[in-house]
PDB file of N, CA and C in Angstrom:
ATOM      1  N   UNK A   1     131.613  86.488 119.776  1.00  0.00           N
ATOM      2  CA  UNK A   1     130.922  87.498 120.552  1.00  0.00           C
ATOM      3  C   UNK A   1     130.161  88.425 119.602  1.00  0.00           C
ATOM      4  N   UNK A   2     129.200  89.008 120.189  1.00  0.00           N
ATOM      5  CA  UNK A   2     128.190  89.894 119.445  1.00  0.00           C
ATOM      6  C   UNK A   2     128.218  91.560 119.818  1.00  0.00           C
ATOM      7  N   UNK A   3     128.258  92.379 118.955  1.00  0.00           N
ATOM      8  CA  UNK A   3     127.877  93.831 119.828  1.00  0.00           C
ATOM      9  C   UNK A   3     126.810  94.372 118.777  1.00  0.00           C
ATOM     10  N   UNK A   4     126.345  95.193 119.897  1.00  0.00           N
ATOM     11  CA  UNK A   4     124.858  95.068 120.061  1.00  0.00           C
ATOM     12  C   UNK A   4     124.667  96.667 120.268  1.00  0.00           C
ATOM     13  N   UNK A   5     123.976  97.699 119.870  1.00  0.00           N
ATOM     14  CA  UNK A   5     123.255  98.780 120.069  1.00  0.00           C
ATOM     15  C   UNK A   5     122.354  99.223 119.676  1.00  0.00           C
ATOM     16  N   UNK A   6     121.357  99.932 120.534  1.00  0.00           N
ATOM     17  CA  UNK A   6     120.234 100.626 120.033  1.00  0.00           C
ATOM     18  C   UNK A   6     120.330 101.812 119.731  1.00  0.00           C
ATOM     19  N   UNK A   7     119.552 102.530 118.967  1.00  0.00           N
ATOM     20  CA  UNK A   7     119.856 104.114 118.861  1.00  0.00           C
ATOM     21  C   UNK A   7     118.027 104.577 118.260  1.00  0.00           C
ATOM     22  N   UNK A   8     117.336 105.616 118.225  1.00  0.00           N
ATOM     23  CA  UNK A   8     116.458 105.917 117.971  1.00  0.00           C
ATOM     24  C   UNK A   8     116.823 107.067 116.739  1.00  0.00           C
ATOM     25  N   UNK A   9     116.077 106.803 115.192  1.00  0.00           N
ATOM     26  CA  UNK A   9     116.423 108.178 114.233  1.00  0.00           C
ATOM     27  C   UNK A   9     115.638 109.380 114.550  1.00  0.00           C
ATOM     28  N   UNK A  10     116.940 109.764 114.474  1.00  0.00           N
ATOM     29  CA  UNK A  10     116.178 111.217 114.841  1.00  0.00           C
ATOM     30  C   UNK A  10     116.138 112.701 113.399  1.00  0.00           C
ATOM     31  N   UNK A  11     116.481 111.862 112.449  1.00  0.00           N
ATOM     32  CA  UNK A  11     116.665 112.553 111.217  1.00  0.00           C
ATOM     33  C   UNK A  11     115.096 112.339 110.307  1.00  0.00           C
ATOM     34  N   UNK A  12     114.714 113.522 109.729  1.00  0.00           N
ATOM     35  CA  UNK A  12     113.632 113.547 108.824  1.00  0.00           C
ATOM     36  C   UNK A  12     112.720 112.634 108.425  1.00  0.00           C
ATOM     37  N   UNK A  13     113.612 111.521 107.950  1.00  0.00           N
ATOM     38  CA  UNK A  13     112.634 110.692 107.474  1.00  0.00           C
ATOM     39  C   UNK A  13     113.441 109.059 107.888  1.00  0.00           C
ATOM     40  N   UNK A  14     114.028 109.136 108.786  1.00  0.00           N
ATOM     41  CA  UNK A  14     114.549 107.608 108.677  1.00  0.00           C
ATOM     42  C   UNK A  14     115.315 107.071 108.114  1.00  0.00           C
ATOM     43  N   UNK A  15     115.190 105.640 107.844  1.00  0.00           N
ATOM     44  CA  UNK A  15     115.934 105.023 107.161  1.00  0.00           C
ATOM     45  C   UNK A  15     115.055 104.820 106.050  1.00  0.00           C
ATOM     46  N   UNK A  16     115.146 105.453 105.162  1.00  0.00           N
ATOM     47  CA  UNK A  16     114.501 105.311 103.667  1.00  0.00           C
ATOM     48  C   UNK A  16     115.205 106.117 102.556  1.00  0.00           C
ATOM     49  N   UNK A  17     114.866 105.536 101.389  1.00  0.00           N
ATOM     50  CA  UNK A  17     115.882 106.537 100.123  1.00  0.00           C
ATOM     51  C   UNK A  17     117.157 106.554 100.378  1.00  0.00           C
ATOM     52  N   UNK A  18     117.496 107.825  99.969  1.00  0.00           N
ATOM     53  CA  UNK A  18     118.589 107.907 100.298  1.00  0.00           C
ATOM     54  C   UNK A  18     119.452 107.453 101.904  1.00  0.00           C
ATOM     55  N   UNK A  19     119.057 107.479 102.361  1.00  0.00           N
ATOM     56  CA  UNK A  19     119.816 107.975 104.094  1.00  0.00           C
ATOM     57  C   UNK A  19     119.640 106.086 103.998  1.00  0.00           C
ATOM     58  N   UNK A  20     118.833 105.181 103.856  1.00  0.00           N
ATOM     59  CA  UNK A  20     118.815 103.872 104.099  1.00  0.00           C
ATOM     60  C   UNK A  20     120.309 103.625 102.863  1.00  0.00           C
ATOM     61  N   UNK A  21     120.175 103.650 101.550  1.00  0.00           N
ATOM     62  CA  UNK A  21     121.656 103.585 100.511  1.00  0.00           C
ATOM     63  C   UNK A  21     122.699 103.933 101.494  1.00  0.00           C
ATOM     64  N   UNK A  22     123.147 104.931 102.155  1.00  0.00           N
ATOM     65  CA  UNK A  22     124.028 105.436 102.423  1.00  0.00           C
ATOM     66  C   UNK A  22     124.306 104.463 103.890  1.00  0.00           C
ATOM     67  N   UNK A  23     123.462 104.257 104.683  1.00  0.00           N
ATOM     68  CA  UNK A  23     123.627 102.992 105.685  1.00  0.00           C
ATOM     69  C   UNK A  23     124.329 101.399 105.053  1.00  0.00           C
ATOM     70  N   UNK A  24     123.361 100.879 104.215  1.00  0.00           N
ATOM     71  CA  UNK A  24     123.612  99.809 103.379  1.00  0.00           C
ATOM     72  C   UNK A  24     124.973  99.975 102.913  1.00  0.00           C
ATOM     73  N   UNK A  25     125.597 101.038 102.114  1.00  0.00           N
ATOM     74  CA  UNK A  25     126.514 100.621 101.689  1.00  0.00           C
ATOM     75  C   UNK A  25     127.571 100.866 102.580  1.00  0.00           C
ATOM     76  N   UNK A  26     127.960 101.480 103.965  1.00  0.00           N
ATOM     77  CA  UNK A  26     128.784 101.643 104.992  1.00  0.00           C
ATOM     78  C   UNK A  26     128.533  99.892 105.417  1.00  0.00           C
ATOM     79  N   UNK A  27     127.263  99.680 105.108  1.00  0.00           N
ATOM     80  CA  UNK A  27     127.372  98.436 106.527  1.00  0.00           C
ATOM     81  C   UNK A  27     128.486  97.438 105.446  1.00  0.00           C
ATOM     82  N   UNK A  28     128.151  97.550 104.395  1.00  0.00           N
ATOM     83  CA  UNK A  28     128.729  96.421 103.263  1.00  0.00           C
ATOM     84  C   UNK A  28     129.956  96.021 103.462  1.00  0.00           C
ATOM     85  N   UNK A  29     130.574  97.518 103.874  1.00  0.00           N
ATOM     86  CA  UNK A  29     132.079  97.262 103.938  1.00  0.00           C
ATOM     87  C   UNK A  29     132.507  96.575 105.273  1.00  0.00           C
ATOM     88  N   UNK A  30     132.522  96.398 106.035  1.00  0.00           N
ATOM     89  CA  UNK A  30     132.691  95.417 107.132  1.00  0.00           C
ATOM     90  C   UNK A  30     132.355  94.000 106.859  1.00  0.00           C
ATOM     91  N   UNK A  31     133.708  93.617 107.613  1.00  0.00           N
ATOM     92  CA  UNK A  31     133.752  91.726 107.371  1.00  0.00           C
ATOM     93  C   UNK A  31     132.187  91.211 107.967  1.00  0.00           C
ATOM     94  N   UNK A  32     132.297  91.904 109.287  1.00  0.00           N
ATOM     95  CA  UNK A  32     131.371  91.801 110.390  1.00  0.00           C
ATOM     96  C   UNK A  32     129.630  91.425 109.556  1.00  0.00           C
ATOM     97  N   UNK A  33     129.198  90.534 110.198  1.00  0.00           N
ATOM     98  CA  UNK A  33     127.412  90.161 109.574  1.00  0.00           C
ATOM     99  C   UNK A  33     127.011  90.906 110.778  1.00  0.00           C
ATOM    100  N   UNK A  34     126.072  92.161 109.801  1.00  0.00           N
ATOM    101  CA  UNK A  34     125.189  93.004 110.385  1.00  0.00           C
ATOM    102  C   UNK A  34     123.988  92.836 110.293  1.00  0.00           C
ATOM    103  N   UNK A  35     123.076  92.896 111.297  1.00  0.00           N
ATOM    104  CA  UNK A  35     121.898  92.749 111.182  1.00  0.00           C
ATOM    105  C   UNK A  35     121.098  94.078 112.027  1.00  0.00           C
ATOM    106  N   UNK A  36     119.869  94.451 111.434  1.00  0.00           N
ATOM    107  CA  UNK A  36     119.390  95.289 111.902  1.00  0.00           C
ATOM    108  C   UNK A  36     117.677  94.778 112.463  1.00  0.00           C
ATOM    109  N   UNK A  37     117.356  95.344 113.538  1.00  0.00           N
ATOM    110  CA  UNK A  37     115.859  94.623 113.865  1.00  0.00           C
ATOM    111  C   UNK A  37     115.332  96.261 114.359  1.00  0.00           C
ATOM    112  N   UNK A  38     113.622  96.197 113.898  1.00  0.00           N
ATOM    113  CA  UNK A  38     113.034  96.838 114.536  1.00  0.00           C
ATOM    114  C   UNK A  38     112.092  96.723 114.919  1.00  0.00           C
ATOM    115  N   UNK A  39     111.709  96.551 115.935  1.00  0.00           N
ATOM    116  CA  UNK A  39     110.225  95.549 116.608  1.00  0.00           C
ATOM    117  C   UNK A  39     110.342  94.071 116.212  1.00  0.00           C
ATOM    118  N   UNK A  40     109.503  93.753 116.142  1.00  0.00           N
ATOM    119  CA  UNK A  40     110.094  91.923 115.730  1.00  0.00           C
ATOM    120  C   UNK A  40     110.204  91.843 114.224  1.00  0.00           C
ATOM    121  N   UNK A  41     110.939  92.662 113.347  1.00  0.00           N
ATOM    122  CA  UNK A  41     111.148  92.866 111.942  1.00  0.00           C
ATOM    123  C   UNK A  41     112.861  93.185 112.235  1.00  0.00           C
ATOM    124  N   UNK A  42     113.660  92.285 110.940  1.00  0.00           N
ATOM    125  CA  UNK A  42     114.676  92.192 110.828  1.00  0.00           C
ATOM    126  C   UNK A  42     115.503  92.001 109.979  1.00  0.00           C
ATOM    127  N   UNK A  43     116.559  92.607 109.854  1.00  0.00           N
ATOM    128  CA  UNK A  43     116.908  92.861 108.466  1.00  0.00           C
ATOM    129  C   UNK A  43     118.430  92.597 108.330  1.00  0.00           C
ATOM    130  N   UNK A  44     119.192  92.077 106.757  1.00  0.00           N
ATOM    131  CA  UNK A  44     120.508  92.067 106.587  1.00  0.00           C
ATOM    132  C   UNK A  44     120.861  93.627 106.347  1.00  0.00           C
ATOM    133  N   UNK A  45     121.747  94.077 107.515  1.00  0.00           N
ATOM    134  CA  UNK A  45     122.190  95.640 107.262  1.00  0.00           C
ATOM    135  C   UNK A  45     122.920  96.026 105.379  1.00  0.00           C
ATOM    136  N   UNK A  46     123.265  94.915 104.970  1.00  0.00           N
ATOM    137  CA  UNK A  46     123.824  95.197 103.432  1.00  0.00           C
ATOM    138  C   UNK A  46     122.955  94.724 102.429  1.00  0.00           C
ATOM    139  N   UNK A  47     121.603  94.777 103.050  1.00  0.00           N
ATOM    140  CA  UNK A  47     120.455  94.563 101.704  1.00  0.00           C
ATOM    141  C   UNK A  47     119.663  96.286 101.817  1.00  0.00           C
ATOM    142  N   UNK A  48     119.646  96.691 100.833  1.00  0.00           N
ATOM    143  CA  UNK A  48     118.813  98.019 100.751  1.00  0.00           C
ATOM    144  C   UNK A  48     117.049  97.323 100.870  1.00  0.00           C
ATOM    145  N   UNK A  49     116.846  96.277 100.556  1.00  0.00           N
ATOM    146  CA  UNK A  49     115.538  96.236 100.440  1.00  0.00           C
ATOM    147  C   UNK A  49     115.362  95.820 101.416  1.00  0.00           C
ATOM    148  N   UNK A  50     115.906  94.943 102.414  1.00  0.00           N
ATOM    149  CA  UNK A  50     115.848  94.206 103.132  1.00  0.00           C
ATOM    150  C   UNK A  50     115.182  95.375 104.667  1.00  0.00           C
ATOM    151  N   UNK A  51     115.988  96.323 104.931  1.00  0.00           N
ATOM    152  CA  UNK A  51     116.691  97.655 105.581  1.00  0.00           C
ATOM    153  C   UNK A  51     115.461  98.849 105.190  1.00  0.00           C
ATOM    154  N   UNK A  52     114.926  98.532 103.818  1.00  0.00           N
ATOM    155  CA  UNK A  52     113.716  99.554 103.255  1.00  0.00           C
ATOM    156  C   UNK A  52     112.507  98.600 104.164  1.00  0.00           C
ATOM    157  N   UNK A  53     112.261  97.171 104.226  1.00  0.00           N
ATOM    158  CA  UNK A  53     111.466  97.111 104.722  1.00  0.00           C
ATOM    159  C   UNK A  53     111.049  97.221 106.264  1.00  0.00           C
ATOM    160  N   UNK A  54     111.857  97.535 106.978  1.00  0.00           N
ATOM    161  CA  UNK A  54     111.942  97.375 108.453  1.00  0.00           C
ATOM    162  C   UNK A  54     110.786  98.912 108.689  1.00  0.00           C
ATOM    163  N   UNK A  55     110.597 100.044 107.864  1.00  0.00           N
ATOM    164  CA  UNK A  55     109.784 100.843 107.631  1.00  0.00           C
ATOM    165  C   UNK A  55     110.281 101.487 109.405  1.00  0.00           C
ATOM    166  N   UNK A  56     111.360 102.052 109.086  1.00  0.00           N
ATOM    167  CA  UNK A  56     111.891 102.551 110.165  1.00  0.00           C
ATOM    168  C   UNK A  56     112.159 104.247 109.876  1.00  0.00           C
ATOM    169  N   UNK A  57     111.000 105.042 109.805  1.00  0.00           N
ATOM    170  CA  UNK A  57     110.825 106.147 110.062  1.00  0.00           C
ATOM    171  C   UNK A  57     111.305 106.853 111.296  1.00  0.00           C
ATOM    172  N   UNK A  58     111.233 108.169 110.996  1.00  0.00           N
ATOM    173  CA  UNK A  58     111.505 109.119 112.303  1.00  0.00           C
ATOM    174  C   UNK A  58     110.863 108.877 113.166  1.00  0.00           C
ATOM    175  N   UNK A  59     111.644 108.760 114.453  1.00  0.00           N
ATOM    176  CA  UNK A  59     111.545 108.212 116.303  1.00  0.00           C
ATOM    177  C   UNK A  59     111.537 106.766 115.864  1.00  0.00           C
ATOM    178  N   UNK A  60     111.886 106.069 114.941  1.00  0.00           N
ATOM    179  CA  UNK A  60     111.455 104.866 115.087  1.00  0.00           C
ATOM    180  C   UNK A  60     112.923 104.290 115.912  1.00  0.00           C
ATOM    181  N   UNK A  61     112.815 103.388 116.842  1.00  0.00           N
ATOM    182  CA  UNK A  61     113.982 102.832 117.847  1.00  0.00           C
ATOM    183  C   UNK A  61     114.781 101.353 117.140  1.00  0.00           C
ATOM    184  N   UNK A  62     115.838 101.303 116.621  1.00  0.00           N
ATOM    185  CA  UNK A  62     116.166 100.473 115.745  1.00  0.00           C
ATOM    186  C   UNK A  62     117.184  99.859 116.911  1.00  0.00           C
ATOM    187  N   UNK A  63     117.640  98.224 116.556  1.00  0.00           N
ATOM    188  CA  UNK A  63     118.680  98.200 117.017  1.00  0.00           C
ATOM    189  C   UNK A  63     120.002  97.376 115.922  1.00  0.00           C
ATOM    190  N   UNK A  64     121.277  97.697 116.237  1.00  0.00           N
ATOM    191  CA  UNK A  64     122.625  96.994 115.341  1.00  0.00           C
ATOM    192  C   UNK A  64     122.682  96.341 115.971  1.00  0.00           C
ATOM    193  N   UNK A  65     122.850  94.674 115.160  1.00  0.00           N
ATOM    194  CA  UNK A  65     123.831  93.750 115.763  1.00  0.00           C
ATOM    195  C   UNK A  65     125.234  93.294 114.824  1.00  0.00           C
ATOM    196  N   UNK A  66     126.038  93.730 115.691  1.00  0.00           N
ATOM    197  CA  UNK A  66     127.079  92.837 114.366  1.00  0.00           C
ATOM    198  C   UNK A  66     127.986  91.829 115.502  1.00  0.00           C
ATOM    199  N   UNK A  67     128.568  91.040 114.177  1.00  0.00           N
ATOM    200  CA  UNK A  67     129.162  89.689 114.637  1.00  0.00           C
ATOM    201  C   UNK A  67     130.224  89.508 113.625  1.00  0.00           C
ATOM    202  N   UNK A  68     131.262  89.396 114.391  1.00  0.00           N
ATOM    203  CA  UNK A  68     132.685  89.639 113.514  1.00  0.00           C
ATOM    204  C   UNK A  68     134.285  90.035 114.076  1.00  0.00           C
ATOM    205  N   UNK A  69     134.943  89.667 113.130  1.00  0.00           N
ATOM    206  CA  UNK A  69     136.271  90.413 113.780  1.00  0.00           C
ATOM    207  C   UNK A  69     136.487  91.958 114.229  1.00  0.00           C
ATOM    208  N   UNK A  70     135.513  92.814 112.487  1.00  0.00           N
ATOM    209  CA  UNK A  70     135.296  94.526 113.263  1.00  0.00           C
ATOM    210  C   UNK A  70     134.309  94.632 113.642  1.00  0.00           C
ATOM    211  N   UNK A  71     133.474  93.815 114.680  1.00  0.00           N
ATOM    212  CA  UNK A  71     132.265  93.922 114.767  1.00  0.00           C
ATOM    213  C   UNK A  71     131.869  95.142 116.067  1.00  0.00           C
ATOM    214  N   UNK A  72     132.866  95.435 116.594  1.00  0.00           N
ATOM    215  CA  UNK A  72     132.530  96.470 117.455  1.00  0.00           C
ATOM    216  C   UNK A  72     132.699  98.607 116.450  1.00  0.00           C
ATOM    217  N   UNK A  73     133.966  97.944 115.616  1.00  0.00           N
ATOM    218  CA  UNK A  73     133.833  99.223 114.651  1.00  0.00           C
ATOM    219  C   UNK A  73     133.161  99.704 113.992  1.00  0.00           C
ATOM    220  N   UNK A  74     132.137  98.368 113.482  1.00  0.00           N
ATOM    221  CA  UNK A  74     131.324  98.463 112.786  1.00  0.00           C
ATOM    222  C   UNK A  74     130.029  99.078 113.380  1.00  0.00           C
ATOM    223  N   UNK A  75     129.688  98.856 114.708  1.00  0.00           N
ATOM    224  CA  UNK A  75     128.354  99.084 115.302  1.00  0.00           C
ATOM    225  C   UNK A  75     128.869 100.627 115.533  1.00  0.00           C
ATOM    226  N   UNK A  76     130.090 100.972 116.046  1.00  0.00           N
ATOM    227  CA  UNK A  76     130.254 102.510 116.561  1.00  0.00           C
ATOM    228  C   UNK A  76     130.258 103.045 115.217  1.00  0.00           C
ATOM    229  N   UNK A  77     130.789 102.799 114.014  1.00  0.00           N
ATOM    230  CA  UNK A  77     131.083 103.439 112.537  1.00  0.00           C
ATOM    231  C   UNK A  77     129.310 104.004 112.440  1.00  0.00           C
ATOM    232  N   UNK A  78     128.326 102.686 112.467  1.00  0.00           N
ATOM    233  CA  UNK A  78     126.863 102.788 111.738  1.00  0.00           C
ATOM    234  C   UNK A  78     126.347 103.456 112.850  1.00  0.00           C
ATOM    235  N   UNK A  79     126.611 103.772 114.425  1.00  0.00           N
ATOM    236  CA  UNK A  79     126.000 104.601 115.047  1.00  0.00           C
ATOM    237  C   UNK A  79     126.019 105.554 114.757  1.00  0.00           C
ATOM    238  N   UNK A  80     127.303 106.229 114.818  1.00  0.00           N
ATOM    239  CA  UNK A  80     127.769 107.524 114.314  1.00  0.00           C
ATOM    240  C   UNK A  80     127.198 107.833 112.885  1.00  0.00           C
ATOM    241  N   UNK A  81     127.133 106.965 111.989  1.00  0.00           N
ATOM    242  CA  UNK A  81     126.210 107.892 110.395  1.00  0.00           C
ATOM    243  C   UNK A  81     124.851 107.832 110.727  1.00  0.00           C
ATOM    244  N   UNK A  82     124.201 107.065 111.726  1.00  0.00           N
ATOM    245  CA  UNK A  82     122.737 106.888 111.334  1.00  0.00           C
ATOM    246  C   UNK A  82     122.587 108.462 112.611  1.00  0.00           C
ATOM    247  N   UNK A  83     123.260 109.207 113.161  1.00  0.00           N
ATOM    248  CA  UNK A  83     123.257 110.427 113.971  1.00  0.00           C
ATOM    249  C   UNK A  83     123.787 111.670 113.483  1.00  0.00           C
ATOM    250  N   UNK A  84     124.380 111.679 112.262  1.00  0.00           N
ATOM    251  CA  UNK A  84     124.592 112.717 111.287  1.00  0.00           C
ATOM    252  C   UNK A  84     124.004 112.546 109.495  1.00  0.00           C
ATOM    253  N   UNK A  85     123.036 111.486 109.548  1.00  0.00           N
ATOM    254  CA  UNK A  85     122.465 111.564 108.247  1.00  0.00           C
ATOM    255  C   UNK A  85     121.393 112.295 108.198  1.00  0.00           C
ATOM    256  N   UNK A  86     121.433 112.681 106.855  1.00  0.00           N
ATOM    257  CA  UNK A  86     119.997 114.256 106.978  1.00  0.00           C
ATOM    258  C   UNK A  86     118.982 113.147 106.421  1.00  0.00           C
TER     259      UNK A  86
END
């Protein structure tokens, strides 16, 4: 089974620099294969470059997929930082 959420950033600058590192390496730790898509661009959630290219700026509407044993902890864990990262 898959879980699945969308969320829109609503922080400064997105997922870039810093605030994208700090995603990447939360997603790392989960067994769970994360993937991130934004518009028809898609990305391994534990590649920084991968995650830099999705060019997912502020309002941009991203969505998590993970697939795994913590794959539901994992999507609520990365919701919750990508809604308190500056």
């Amino acid at each position: 089974m898959t879980t699945t959420a969308e969320i829109t950033l609503t922080n400064e600058v997105g997922l870039h620099a810093r605030p994208a590192a700090t995603f990447v390496r939360r997603a790392a730790a989960f067994q769970s294969t994360i993937r991130v898509r934004r518009d028809d661009r898609e990305a391994d959630a534990s590649s920084l470059l991968q995650v830099l290219k999705l060019e997912a700026g502020h309002g941009a509407t991203i969505v998590i997929e993970a697939d795994g044993e913590d794959e539901e902890d994992a999507v609520v864990e990365l919701l919750e930082l990508l809604r308190t990262l500056t």
